[in-house]
Protein backbone atom coordinates (compact mmCIF):
# COMPACT_ATOMS: atom_id res chain seq x y z
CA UNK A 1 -149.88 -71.72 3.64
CA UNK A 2 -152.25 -70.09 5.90
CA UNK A 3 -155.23 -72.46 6.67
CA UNK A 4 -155.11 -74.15 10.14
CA UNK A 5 -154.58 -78.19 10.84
CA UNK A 6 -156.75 -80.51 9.41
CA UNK A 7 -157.68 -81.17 12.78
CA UNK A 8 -159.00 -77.09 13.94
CA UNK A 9 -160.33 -77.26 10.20
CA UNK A 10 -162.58 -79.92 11.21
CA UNK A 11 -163.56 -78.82 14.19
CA UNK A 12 -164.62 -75.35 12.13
CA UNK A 13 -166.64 -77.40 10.00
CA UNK A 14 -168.35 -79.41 12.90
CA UNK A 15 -169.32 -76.58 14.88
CA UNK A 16 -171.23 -74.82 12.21
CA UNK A 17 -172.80 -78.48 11.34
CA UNK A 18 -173.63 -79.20 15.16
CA UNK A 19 -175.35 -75.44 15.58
CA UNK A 20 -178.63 -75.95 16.62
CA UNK A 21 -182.06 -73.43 17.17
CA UNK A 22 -182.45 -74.22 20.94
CA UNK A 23 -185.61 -74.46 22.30
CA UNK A 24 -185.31 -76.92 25.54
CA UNK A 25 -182.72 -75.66 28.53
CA UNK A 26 -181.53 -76.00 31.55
CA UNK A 27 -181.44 -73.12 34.44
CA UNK A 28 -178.01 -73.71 35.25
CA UNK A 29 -176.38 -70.26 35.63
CA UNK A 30 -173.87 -69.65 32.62
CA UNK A 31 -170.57 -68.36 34.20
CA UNK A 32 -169.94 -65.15 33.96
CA UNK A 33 -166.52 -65.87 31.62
CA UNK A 34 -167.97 -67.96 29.68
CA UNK A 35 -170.98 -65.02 29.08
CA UNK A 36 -167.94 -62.69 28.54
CA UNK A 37 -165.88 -64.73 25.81
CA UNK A 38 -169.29 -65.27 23.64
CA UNK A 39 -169.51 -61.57 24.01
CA UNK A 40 -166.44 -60.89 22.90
CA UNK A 41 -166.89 -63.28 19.95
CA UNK A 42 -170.25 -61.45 18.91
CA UNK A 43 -168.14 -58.35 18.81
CA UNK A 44 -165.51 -59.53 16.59
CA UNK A 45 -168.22 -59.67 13.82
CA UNK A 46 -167.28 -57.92 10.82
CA UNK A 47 -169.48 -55.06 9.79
CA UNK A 48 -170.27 -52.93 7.16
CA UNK A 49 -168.21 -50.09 7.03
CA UNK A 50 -167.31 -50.75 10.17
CA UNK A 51 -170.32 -49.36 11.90
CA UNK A 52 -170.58 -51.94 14.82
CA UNK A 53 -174.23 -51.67 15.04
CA UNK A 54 -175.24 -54.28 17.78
CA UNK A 55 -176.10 -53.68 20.97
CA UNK A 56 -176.82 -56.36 23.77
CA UNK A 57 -178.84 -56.04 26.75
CA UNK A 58 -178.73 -58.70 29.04
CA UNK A 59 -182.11 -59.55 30.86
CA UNK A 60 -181.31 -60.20 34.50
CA UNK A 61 -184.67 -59.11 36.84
CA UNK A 62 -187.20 -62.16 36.98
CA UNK A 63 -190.40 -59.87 36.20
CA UNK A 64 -188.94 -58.39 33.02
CA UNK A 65 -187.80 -61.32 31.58
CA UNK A 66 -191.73 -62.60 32.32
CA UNK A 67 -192.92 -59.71 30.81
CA UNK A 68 -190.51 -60.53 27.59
CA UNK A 69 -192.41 -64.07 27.68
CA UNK A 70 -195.68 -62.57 27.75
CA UNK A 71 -195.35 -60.32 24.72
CA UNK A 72 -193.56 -63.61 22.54
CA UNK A 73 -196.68 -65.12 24.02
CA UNK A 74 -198.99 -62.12 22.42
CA UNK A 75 -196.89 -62.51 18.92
CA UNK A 76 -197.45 -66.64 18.96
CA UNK A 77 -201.22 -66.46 19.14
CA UNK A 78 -201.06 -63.92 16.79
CA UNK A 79 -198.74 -65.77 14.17
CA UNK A 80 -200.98 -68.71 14.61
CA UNK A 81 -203.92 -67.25 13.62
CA UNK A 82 -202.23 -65.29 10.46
CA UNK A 83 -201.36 -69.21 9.51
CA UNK A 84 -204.26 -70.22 8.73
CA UNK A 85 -204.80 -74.10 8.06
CA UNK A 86 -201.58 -74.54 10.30
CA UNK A 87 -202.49 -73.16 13.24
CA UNK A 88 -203.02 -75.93 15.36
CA UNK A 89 -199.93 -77.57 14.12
CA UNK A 90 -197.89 -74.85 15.01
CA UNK A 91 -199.73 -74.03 18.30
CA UNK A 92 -197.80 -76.97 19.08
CA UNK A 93 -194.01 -76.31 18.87
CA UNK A 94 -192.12 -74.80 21.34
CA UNK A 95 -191.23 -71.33 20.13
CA UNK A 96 -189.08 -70.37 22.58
CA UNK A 97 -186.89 -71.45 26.21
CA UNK A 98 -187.09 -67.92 28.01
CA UNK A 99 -188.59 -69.02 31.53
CA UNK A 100 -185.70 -71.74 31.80
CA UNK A 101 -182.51 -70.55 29.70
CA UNK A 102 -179.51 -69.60 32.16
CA UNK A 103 -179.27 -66.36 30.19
CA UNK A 104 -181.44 -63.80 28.47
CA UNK A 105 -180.38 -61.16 25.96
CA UNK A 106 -181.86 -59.04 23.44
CA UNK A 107 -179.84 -58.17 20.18
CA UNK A 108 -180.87 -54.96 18.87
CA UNK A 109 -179.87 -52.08 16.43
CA UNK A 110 -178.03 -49.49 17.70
CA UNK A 111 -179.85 -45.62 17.62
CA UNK A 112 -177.77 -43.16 15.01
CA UNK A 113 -177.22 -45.43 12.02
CA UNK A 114 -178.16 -43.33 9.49
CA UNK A 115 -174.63 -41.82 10.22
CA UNK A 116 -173.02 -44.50 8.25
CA UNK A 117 -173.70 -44.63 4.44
CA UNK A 118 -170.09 -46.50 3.40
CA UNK A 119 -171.79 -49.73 2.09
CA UNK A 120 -175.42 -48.67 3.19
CA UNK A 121 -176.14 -45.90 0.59
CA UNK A 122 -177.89 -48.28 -1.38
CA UNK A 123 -178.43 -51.28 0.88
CA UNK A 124 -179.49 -49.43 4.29
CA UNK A 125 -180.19 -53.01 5.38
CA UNK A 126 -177.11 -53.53 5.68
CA UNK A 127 -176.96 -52.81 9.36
CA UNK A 128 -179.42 -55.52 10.02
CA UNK A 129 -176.55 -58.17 8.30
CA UNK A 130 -173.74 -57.26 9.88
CA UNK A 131 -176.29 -57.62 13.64
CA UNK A 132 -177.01 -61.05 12.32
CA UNK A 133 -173.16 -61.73 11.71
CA UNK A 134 -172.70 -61.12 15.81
CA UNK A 135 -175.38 -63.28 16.57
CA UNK A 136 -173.97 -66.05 13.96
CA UNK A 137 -170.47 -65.42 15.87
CA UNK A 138 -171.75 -65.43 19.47
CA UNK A 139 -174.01 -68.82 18.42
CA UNK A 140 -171.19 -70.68 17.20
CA UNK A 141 -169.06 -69.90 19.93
CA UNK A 142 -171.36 -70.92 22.22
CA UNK A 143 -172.00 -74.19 20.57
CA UNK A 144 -168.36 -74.64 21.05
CA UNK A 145 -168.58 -73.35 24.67
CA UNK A 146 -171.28 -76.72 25.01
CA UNK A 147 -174.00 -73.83 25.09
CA UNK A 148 -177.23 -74.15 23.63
CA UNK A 149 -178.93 -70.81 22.04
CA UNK A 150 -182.50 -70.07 20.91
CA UNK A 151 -182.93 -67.01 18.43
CA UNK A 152 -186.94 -65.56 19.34
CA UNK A 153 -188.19 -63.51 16.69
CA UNK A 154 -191.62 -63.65 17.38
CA UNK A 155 -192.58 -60.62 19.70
CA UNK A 156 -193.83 -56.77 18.70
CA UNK A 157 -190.36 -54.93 18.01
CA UNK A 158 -192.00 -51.51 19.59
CA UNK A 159 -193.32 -52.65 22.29
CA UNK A 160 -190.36 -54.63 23.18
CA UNK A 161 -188.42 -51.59 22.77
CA UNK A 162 -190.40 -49.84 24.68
CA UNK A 163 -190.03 -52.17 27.59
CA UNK A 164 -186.38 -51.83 27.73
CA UNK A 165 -186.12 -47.71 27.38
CA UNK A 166 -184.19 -48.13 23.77
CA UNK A 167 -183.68 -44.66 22.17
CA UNK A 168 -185.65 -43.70 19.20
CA UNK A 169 -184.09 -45.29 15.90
CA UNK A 170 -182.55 -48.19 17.61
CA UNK A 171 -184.66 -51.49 16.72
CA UNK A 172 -184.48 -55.14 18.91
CA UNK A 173 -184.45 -57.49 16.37
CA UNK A 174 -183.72 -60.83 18.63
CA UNK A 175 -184.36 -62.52 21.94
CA UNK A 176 -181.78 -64.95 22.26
CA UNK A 177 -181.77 -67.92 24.68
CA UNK A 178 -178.37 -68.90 25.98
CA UNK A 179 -177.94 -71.51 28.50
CA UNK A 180 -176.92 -74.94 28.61
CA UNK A 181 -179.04 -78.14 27.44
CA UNK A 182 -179.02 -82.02 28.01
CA UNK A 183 -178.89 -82.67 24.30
CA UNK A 184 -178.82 -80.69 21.43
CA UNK A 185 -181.11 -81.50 18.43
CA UNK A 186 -180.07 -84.04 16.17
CA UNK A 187 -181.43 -82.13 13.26
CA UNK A 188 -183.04 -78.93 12.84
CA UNK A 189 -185.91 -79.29 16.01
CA UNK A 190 -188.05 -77.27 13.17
CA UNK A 191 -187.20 -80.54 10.38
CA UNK A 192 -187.47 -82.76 13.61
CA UNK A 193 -191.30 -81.66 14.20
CA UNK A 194 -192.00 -82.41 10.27
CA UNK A 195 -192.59 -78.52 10.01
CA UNK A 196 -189.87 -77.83 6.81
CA UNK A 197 -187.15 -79.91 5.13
CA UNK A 198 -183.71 -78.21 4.52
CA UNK A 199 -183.89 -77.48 1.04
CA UNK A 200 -181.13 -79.67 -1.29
CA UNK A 201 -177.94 -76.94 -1.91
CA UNK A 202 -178.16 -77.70 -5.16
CA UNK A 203 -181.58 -75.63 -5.77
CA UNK A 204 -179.75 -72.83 -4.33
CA UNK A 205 -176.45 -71.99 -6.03
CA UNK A 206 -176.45 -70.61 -9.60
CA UNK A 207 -173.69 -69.71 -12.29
CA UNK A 208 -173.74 -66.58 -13.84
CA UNK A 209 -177.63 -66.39 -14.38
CA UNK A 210 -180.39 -66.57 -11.96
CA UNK A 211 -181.86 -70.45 -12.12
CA UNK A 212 -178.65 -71.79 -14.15
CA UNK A 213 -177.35 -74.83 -11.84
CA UNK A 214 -173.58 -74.62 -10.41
CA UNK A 215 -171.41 -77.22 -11.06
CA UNK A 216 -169.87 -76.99 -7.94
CA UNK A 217 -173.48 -77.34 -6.12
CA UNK A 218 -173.91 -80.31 -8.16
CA UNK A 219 -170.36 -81.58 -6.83
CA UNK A 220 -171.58 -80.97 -3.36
């Protein structure tokens, strides 16, 4: 008696399907609004113990947001060298959109979570998950919005805290492109580049015991 119509059930369904890791933009200028409602999305995360841990800066002067490129830069060389055999491969994806997205932000940790042990006494990570849920919430709502958005995890988490004056004990954990695209991936760019394949559901859902196959994975 509660779910929605088949038709808003669908379009739940499609937008998660649809959600792509963005690595080609557009500078259009994302209206402020628009910028505001994926905001207010991201905050309607839930969170453990309700500690509300994200924080979102939003890059807006020209040099810093060159100086964010330059230290992903720093981290891609770095990860290509730690890669070994693949290197040159991935020397030649695109990692990240940051000189042409319409809109820069870093998601970070807030400073003063040790406060909050409901849920985190034995699973401190837990901050980190419910950051991630915000992100999942603002990316989905942006796909919706038409907006493409590139999560950038490759970059020094110090110095990029650093850069932006964070207190001590609050962490950046993601630069995230937001702008809009021409076209959005038709799979995974990552599967698209022969990099990975999506892994079959199946290998990933047990019953009861660790490696026992669900039925309902198999009914997938």
């Amino acid at each position: 008696m509660h779910a929605y119509s088949p038709e808003e059930i669908a379009a739940v369904y499609r937008v998660i399907a649809e959600r792509r890791d963005m690595r080609h933009f557009r500078s259009d200028p994302v209206d402020p609004a628009i910028l505001a409602r994926l905001l207010g999305a991201a905050h309607q995360a839930p969170s453990v113990g309700y500690m509300q841990p994200w924080r979102f800066i939003r890059i807006s002067q020209p040099t810093l947001r060159r100086q964010i490129q330059d230290l992903v830069e720093q981290e891609r060389r770095l990860t290509a060298l730690a890669l070994g055999q693949r290197q040159e491969e991935f020397m030649r994806l695109k990692v990240e959109g940051i000189a042409e997205c319409g809109e820069l932000l870093v998601a970070a940790l807030g400073e003063g979570r040790e406060a909050h042990v409901f849920g985190r006494r034995t699973l401190p990570e837990m901050d980190l998950a419910s950051l991630a849920c915000a992100i999942q919430n603002l990316w989905l709502a942006a796909r919706a919005e038409g907006l493409g958005l590139g999560w950038v995890s490759l970059f020094d988490p110090a110095a990029l805290a650093e850069m932006l004056g964070m207190p001590e004990g609050a962490k950046p954990l993601a630069i995230l492109c937001l702008g809009y695209v021409d076209a959005f991936y038709e799979r995974p760019m990552l599967e698209q580049a022969g990099w990975a394949k999506q892994r079959p559901l199946q290998e990933l859902i047990y019953d009861n015991q660790w490696g026992t196959i669900s039925e309902v994975a198999v009914c997938h």
